[in-house]
Protein backbone atom coordinates (compact mmCIF):
# COMPACT_ATOMS: atom_id res chain seq x y z
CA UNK A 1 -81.19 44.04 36.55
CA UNK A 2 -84.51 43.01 37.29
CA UNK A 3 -84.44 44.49 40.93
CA UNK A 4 -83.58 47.99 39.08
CA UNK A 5 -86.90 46.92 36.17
CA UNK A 6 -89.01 46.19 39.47
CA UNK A 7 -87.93 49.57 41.04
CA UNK A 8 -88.45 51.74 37.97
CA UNK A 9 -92.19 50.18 36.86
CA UNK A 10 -92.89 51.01 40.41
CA UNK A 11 -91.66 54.33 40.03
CA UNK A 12 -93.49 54.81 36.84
CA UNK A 13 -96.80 53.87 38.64
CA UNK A 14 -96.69 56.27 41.24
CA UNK A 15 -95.63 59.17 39.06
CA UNK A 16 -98.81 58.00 37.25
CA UNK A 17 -101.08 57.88 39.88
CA UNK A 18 -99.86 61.50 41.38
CA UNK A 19 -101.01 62.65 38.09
CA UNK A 20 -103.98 61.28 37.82
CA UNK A 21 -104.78 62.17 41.83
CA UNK A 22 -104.25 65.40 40.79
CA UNK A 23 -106.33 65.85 37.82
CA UNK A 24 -109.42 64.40 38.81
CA UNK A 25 -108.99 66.43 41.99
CA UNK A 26 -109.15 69.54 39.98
CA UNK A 27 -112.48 67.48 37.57
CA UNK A 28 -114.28 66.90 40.68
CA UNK A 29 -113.45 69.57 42.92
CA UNK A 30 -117.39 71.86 42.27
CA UNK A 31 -117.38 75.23 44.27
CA UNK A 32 -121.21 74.56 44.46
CA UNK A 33 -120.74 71.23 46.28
CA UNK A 34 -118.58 73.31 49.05
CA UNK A 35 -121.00 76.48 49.44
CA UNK A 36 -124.26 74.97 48.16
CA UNK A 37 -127.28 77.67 48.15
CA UNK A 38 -126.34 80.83 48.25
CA UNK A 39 -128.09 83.46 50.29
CA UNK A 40 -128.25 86.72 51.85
CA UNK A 41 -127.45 88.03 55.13
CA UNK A 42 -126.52 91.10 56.50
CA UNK A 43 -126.26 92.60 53.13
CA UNK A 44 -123.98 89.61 52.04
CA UNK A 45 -123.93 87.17 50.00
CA UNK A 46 -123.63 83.54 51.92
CA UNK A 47 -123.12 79.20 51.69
CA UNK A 48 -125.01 77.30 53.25
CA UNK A 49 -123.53 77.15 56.57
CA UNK A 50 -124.14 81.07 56.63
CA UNK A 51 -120.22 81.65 55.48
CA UNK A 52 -119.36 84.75 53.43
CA UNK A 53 -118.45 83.67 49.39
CA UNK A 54 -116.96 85.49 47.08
CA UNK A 55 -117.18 84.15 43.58
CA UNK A 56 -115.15 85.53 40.78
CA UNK A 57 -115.80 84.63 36.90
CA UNK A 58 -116.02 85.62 33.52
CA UNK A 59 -119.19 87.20 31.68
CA UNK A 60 -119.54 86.28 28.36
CA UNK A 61 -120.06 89.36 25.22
CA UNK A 62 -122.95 88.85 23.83
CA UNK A 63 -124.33 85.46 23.03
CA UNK A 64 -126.24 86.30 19.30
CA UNK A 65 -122.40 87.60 18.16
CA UNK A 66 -120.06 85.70 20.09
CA UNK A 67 -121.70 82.81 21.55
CA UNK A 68 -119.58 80.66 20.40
CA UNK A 69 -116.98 80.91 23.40
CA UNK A 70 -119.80 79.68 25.36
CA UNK A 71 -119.52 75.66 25.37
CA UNK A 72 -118.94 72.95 28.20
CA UNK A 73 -114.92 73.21 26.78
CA UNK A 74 -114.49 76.91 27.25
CA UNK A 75 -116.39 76.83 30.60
CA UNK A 76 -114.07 74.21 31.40
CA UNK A 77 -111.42 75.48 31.14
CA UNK A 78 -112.07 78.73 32.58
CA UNK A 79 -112.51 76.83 35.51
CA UNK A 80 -109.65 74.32 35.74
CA UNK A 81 -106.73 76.61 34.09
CA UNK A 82 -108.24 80.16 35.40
CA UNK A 83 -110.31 79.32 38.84
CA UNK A 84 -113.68 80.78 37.86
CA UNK A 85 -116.41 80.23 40.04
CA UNK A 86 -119.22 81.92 38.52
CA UNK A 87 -119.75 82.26 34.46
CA UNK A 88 -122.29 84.91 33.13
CA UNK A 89 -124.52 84.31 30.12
CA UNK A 90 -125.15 87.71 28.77
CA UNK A 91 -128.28 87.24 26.53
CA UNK A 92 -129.04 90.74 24.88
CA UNK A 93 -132.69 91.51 24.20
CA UNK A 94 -132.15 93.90 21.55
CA UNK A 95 -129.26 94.25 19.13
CA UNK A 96 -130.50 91.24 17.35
CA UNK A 97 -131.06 89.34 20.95
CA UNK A 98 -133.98 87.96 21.82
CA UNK A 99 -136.71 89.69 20.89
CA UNK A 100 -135.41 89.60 17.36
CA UNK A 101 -134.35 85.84 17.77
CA UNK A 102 -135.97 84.04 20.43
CA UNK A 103 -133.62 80.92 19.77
CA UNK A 104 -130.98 82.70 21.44
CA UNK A 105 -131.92 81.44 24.40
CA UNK A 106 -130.53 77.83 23.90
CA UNK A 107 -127.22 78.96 24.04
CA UNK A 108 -128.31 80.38 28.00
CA UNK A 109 -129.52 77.02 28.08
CA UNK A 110 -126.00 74.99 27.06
CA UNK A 111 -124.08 77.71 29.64
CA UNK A 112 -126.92 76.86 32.46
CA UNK A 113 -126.30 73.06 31.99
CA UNK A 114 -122.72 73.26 31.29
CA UNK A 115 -122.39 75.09 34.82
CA UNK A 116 -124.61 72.47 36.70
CA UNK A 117 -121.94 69.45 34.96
CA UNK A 118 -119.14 71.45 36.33
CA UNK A 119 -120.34 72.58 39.51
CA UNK A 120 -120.24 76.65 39.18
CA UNK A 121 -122.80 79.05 39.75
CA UNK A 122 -123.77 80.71 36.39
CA UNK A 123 -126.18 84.24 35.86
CA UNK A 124 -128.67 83.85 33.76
CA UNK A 125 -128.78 87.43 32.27
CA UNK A 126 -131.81 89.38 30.72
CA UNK A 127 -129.07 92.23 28.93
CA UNK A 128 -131.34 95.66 28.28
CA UNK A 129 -129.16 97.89 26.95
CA UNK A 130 -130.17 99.72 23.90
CA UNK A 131 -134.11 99.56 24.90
CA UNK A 132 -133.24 101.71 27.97
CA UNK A 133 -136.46 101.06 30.48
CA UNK A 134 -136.55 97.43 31.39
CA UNK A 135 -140.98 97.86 31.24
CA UNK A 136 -140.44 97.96 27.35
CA UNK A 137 -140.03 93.86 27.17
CA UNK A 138 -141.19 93.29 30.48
CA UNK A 139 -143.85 90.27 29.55
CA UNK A 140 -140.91 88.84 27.62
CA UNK A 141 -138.94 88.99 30.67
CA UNK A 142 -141.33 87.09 32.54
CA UNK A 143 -142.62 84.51 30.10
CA UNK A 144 -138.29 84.11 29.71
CA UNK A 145 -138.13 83.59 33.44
CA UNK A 146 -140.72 81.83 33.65
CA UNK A 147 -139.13 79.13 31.85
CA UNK A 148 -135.76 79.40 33.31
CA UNK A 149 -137.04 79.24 36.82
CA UNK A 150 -139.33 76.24 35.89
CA UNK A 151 -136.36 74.41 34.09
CA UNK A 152 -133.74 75.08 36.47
CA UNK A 153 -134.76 76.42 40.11
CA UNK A 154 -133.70 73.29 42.18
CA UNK A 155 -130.42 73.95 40.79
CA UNK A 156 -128.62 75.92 43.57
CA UNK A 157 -126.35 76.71 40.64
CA UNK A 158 -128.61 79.49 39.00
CA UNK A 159 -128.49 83.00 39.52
CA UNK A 160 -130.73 85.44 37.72
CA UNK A 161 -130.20 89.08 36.70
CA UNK A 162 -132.79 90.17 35.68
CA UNK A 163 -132.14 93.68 34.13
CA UNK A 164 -128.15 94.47 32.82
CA UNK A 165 -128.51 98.02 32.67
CA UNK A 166 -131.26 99.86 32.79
CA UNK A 167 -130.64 103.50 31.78
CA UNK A 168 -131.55 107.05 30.31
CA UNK A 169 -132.50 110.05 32.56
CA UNK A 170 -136.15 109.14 32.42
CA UNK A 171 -135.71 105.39 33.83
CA UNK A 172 -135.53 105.75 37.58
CA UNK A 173 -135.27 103.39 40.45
CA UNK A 174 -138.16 104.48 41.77
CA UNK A 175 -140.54 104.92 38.87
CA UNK A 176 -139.27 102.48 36.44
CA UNK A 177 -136.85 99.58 37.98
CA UNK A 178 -138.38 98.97 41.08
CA UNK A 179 -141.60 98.23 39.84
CA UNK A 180 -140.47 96.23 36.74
CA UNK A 181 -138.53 94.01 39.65
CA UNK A 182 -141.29 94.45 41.64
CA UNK A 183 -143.67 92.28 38.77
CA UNK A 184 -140.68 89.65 37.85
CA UNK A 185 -139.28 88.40 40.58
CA UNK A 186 -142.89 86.88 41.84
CA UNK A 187 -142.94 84.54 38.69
CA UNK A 188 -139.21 83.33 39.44
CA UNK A 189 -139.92 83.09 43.02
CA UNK A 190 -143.33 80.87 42.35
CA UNK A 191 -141.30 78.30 41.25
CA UNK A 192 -137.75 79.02 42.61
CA UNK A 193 -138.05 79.95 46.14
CA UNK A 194 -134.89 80.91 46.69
CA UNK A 195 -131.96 81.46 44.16
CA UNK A 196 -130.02 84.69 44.20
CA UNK A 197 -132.04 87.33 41.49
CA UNK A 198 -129.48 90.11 40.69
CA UNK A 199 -131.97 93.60 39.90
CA UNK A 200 -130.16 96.34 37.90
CA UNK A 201 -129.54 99.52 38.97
CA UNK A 202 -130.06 103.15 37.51
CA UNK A 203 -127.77 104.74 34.75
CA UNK A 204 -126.15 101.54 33.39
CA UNK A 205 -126.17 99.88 37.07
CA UNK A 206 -124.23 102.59 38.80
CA UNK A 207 -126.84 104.14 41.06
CA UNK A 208 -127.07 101.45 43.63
CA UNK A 209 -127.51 103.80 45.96
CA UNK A 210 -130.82 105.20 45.03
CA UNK A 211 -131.75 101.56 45.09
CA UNK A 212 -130.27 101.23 48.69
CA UNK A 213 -132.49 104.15 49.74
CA UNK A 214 -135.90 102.04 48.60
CA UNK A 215 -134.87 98.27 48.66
CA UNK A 216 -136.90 95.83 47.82
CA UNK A 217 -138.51 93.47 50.46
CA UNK A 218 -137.18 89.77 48.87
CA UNK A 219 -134.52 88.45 50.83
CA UNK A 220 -132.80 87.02 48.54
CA UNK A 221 -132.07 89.62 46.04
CA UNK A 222 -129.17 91.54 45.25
CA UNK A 223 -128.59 95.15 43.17
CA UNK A 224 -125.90 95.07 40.42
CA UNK A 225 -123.08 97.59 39.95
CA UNK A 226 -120.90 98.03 36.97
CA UNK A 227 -117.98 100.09 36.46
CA UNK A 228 -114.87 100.07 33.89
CA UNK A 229 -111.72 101.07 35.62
CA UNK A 230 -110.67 103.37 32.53
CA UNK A 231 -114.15 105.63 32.88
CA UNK A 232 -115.27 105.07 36.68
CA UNK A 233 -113.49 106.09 39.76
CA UNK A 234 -113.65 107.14 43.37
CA UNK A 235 -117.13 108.38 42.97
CA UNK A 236 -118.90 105.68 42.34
CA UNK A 237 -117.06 103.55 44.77
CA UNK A 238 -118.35 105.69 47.31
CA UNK A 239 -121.23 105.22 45.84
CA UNK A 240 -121.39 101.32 46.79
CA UNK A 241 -119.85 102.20 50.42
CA UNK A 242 -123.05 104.08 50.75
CA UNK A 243 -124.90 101.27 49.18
CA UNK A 244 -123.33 98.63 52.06
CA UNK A 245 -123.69 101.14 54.72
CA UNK A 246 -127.40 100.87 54.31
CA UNK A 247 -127.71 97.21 54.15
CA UNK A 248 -127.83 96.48 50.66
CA UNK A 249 -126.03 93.24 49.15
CA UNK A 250 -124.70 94.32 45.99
CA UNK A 251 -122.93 92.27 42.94
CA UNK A 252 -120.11 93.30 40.56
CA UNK A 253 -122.25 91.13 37.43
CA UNK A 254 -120.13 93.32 35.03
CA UNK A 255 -116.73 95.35 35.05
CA UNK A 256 -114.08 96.08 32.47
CA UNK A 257 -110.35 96.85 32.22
CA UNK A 258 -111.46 99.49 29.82
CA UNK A 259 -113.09 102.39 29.09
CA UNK A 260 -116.98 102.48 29.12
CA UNK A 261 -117.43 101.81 25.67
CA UNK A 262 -115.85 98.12 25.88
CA UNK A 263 -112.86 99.72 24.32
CA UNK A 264 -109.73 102.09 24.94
CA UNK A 265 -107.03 101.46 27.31
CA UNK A 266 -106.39 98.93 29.22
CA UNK A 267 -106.21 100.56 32.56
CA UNK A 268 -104.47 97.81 34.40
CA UNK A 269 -103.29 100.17 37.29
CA UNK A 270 -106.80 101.65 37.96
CA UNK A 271 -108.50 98.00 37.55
CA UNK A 272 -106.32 96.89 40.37
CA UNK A 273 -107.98 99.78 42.40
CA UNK A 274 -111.40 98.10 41.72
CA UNK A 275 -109.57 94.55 42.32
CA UNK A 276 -108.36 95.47 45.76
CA UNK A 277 -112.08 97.96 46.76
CA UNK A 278 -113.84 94.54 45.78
CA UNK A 279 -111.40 92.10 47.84
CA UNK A 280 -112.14 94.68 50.84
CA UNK A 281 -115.90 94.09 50.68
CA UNK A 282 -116.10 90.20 49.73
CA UNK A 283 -117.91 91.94 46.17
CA UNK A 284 -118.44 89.05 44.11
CA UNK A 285 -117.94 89.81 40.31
CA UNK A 286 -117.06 88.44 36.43
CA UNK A 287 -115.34 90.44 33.82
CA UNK A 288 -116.55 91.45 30.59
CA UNK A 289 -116.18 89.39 28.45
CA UNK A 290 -115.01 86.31 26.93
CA UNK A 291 -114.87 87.06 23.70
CA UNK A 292 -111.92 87.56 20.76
CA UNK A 293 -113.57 90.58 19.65
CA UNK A 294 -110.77 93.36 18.38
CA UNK A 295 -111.50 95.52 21.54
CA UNK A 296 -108.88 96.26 24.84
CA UNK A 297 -112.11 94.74 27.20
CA UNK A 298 -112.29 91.15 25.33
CA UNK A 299 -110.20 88.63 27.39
CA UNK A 300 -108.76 86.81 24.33
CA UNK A 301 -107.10 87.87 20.93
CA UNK A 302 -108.45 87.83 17.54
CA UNK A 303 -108.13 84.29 16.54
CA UNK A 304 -108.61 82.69 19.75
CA UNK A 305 -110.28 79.12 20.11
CA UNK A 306 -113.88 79.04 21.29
CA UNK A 307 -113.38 76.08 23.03
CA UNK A 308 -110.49 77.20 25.69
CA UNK A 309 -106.65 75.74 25.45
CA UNK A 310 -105.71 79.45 25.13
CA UNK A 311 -101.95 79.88 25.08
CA UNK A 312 -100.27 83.06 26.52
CA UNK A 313 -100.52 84.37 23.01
CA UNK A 314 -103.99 84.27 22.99
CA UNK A 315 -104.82 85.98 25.92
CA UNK A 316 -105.16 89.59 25.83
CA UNK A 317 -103.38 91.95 28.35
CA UNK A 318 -106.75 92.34 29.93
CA UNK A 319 -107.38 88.65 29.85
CA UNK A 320 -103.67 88.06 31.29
CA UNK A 321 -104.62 90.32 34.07
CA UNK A 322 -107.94 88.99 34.97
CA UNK A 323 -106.54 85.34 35.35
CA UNK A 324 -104.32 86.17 36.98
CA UNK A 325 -106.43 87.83 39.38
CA UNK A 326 -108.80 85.24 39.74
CA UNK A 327 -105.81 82.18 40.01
CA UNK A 328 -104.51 84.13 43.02
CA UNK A 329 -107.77 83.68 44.91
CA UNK A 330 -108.89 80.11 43.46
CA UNK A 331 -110.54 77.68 46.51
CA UNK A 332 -108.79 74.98 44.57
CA UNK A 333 -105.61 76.09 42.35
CA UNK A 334 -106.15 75.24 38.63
CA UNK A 335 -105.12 72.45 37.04
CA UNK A 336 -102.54 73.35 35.07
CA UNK A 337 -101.13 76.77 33.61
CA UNK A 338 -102.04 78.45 30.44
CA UNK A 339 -99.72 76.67 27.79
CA UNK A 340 -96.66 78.57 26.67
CA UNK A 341 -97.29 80.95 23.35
CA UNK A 342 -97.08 79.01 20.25
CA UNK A 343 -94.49 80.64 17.99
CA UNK A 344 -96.64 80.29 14.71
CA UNK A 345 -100.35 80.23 15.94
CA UNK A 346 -101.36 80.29 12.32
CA UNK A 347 -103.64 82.93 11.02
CA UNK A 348 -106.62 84.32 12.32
CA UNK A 349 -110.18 82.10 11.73
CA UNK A 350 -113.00 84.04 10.43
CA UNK A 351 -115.42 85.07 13.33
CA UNK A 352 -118.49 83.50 12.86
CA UNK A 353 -120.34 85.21 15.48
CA UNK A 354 -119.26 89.06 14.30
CA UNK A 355 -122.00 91.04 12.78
CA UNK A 356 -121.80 91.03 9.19
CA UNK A 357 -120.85 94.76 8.29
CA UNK A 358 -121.97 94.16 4.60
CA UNK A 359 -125.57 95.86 4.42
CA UNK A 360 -128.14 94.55 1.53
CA UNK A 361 -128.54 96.96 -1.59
CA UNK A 362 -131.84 98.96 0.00
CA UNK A 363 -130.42 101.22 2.72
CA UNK A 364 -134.29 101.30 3.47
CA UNK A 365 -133.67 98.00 5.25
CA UNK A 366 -132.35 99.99 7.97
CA UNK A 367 -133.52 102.98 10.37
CA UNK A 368 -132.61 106.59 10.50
CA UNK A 369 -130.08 107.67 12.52
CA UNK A 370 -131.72 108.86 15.92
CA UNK A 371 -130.18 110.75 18.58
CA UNK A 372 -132.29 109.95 21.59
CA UNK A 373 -131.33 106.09 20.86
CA UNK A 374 -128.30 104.15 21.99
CA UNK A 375 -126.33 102.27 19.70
CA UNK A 376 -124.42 99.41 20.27
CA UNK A 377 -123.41 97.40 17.16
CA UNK A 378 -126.43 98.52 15.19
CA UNK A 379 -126.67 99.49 11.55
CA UNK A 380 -128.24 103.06 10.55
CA UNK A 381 -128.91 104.98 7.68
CA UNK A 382 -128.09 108.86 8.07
CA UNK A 383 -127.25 111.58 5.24
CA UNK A 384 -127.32 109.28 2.20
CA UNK A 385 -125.30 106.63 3.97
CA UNK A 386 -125.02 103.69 5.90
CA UNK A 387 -123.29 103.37 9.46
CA UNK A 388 -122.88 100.80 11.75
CA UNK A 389 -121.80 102.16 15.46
CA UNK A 390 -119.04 100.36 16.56
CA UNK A 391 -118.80 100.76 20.28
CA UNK A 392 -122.12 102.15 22.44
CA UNK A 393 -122.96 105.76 21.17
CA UNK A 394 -125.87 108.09 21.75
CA UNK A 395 -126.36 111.82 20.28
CA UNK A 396 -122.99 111.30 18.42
CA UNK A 397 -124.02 112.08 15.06
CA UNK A 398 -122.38 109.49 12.24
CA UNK A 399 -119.81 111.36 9.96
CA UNK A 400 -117.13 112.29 12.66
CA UNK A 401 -113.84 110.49 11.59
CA UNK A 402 -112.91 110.31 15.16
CA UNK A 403 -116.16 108.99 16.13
CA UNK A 404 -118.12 105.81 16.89
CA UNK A 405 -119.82 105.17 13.62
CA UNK A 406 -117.96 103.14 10.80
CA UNK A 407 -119.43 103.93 6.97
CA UNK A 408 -120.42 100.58 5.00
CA UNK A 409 -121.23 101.84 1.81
């Protein structure tokens, strides 16, 4: 009896100490610790030992409505149960961003340092969308940069993009972006030499081949594409062939199982299209977004912890798909799989990070409807009534039932 004790306790110990091997394998395994800085050459991005990387992540929605998903937990286990690599902080400028609430910026801050504890490379995201020309909050940009670069440029971590989406048919590589990049990327570089700055492209970072034909002269840069597999197709992947053909090192910083707007579909079949053109060309990229919001694009459903543990139930089909597509390339394979769907997950928490669609009595509070503006989640006033757009709209007037704009009052 005791020789059967002895040979079960021993038993018992090794099954414990496979388990533990294997999870702090997964906690210490840090994708920066393998590549280290990250470069450019030959139009590619590079380790330190001048090896091609591909990193593949998530990009959070935007951190003033839905910054909650972005903690140490939820960037935790992105990494250990999905196999992220890179994690994008998408800081909007306008949309009741920055500009409106410079304290926005802290939550950057707890993804930056969250990424450096885990050992992933993380974007640090200036996201013009609605204010078109990047110029229009340039000296914001590089007072914000500034600070970023100061705080965390011996991180080889930190990746900067440093316009989402510049856009409109007045704002041109040439005449608007260039330049703009031209004046911020000398007050990262003065005091971060050499981390990867990701520069927007023209017409919501599509036209990476206008800036292929006029590149800039920093090594270390790269020019960001964006697509969403239910609007964007052959054409613009030709597009970035072109782009590579001429030398320039391009990164996917934002793409989408859906439609343009964030919304419609998904379009599983055509995202795979984009999964396997990316694969072909070592394109690193993250998805948009990590967020519960009620739209196909959002990788988790309404109700969804903030701080990860997502069961199968909470994942969204897009959210299924893009793990899925980022577990089959892990470095490392994740720690354990998503847990299986909880029969009763309870009802839905209130979102503490949505927009509140209840406007104050004075519709004066708000500004007119105009149709040379783009909307994302913004509130308007427009024929006697208030409107808040709820996907990105321009020269859709409010008052089409089919539309983008939902009345509030």
């Amino acid at each position: 009896m005791k020789k059967i004790t002895t040979i079960f306790v021993v038993l018992l110990m090794t099954l414990a100490l496979f388990i533990i091997g294997n999870t702090t394998a997964a906690d210490d395994y840090s994708v920066v610790e393998e590549h280290g800085q990250l470069s450019i050459s030959n139009g590619e991005l590079v380790n330190d030992r001048g090896e091609p990387v591909q990193l593949k992540g998530m990009s959070s929605h935007g951190l003033q409505w839905y910054g909650q998903f972005v903690n140490y937990e939820s960037m935790k286990w992105l990494r250990d149960d999905w196999g992220i690599t890179v994690f994008r902080a998408a800081m909007y400028t306008s949309s009741g961003g920055y500009i409106e609430d410079p304290s926005v910026k802290e939550k950057v801050k707890e993804a930056v340092e969250a990424a450096i504890d885990l050992g992933i490379y993380v974007i640090i995201d200036w996201h013009i969308l609605s204010d078109n020309d990047p110029n229009i909050y340039k000296e914001e940009a590089k007072d914000f940069f500034d600070e970023m670069s100061e705080l965390y440029g011996d991180y080889p971590n930190v990746i900067y993009e440093i316009a989402n989406e510049p856009n409109g048919s007045d704002v041109t590589w040439d005449n608007q972006i260039k330049p703009y990049a031209e004046e911020v990327i000398p007050v990262i570089r003065n005091n971060d030499p050499n981390n990867i700055i990701i520069v927007g492209t023209g017409t919501w970072s599509q036209d990476v081949h206008h800036a292929a034909d006029n590149q800039l002269t920093d090594p270390n840069v790269m020019y960001a594409f964006h697509f969403y597999a239910g609007t964007h197709g052959q054409n613009l992947r030709d597009q970035v062939d072109y782009a590579l053909d001429q030398g320039a090192a391009i990164f996917v910083s934002e793409w989408g199982t859906s439609e343009a707007t964030g919304d419609g579909g998904v379009f599983l079949d055509e995202a795979q299209v984009w999964i396997d053109f990316m694969d072909e060309r070592n394109l690193s990229w993250a998805n948009w977004s990590l967020t519960h919001k009620d739209e196909s694009s959002a990788a988790l459903m309404p109700g969804a912890s903030p701080t990860g543990g997502w069961t199968e139930a909470e994942l969204s089909p897009s959210g299924t798909f893009v793990r899925e597509k980022i577990r089959e390339s892990a470095t490392t394979p994740p720690s354990d799989p998503t847990p299986p769907s909880d029969p009763d997950p309870g009802e839905p928490e209130p979102d503490p990070g949505e927009p509140d669609p209840t406007p104050p009595s004075d519709p004066g509070d708000y500004p007119a409807w105009d149709p040379n503006t783009i909307y994302t989640d913004e509130i308007v006033y427009h024929n006697g009534q208030l409107w808040q757009a709820k996907w990105w709209t321009q020269n859709q007037e409010p008052g089409d039932p089919y539309g983008p704009w939902e009345p509030l009052n």
